[in-house]
Protein backbone atom coordinates (compact mmCIF):
# COMPACT_ATOMS: atom_id res chain seq x y z
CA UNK A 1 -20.30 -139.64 132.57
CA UNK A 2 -21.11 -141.16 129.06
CA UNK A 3 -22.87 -144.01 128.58
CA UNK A 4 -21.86 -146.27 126.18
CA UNK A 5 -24.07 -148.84 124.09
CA UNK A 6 -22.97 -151.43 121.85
CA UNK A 7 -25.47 -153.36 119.39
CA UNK A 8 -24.99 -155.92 117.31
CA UNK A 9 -20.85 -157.02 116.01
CA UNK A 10 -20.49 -153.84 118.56
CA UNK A 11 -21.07 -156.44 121.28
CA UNK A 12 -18.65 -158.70 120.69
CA UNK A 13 -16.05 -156.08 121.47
CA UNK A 14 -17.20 -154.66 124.43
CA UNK A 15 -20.18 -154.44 126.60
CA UNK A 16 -21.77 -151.21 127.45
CA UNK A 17 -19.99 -148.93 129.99
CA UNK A 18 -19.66 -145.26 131.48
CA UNK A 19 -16.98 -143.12 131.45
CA UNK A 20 -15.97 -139.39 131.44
CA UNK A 21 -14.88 -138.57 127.63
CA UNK A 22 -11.30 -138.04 127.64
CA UNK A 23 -9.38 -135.04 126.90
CA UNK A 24 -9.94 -133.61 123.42
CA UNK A 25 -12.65 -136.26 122.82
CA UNK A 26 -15.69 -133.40 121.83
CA UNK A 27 -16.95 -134.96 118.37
CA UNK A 28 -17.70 -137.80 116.96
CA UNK A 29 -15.35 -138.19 114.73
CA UNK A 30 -12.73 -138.18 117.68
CA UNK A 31 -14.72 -140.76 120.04
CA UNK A 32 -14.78 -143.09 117.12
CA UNK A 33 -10.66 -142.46 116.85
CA UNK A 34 -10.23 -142.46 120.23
CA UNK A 35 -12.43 -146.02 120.53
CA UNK A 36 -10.49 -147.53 117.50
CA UNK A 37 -7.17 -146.95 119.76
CA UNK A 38 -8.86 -148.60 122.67
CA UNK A 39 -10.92 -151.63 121.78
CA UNK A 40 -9.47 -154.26 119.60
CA UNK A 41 -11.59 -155.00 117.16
CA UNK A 42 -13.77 -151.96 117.23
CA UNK A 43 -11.90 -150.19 114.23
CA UNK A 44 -12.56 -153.59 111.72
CA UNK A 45 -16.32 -153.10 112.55
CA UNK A 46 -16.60 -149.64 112.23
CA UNK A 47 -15.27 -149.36 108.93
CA UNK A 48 -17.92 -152.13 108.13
CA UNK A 49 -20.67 -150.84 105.75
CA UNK A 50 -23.51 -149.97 107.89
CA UNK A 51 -21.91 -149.44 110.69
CA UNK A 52 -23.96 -146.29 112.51
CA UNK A 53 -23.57 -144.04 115.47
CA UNK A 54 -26.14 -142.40 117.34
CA UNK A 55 -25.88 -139.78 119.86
CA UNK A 56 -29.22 -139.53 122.24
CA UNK A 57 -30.46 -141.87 120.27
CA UNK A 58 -30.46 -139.74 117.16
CA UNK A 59 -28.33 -141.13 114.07
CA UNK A 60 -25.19 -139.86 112.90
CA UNK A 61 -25.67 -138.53 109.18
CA UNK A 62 -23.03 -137.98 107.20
CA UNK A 63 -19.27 -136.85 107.61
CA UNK A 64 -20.05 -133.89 109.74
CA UNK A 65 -19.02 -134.20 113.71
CA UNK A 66 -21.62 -134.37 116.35
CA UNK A 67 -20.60 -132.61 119.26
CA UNK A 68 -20.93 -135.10 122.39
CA UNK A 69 -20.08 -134.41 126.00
CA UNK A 70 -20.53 -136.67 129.40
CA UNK A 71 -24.22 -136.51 129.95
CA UNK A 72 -24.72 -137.92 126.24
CA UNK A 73 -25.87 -141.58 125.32
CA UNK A 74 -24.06 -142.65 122.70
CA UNK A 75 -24.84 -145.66 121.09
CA UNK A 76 -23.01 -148.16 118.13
CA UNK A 77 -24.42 -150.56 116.21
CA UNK A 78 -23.06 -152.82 112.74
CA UNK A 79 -25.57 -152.78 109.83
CA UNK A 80 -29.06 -154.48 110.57
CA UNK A 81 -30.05 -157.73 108.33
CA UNK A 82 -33.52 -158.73 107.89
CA UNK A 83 -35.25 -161.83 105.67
C-alpha cells in the first residue's frame, strides 16, 4: 500500500492515508491526475508555484515521471515561506 503525506496547504485537503495505487496509476504525473480527480481542492494547490512532490522522500525535478508503486512514500507539500 502507498502511503500518502500531505504538508503544508496539502493538509487542508486531506490528511495522510494508505492505499493501493489504482489501475494505470505508475507515474507521477498520473497520481497527481488521478489525485486532482479525487480531492477537491488538491488540483488549485498543485498548480500553486512551489508546489513539490517527493517520492521516498526524494524531490520530484522537473517534467519527467517518477515511476511509483505501493511500497513507495509519497509525499506533497505547497511552497515553504520563511522571514
Amino acid at each position: 500500500m502507498a502511503q500518502f503525506l500531505f504538508f503544508g496547504r496539502f493538509t487542508d485537503i486531506s490528511k495522510g492515508f494508505a492505499r493501493d495505487l489504482p489501475d494505470g496509476v505508475s507515474d507521477s504525473a498520473a497520481l497527481s491526475l488521478w489525485l486532482c480527480r479525487t480531492f477537491e481542492g488538491f488540483e488549485a494547490q498543485w498548480q500553486r508555484a512551489g508546489a513539490r512532490m517527493a517520492v521516498n522522500q526524494v524531490l520530484v525535478m522537473g517534467s519527467a515521471p517518477v515511476t511509483i508503486g505501493n511500497d513507495d512514500e509519497i509525499a506533497f507539500m505547497s511552497a515553504l515561506s520563511g522571514g
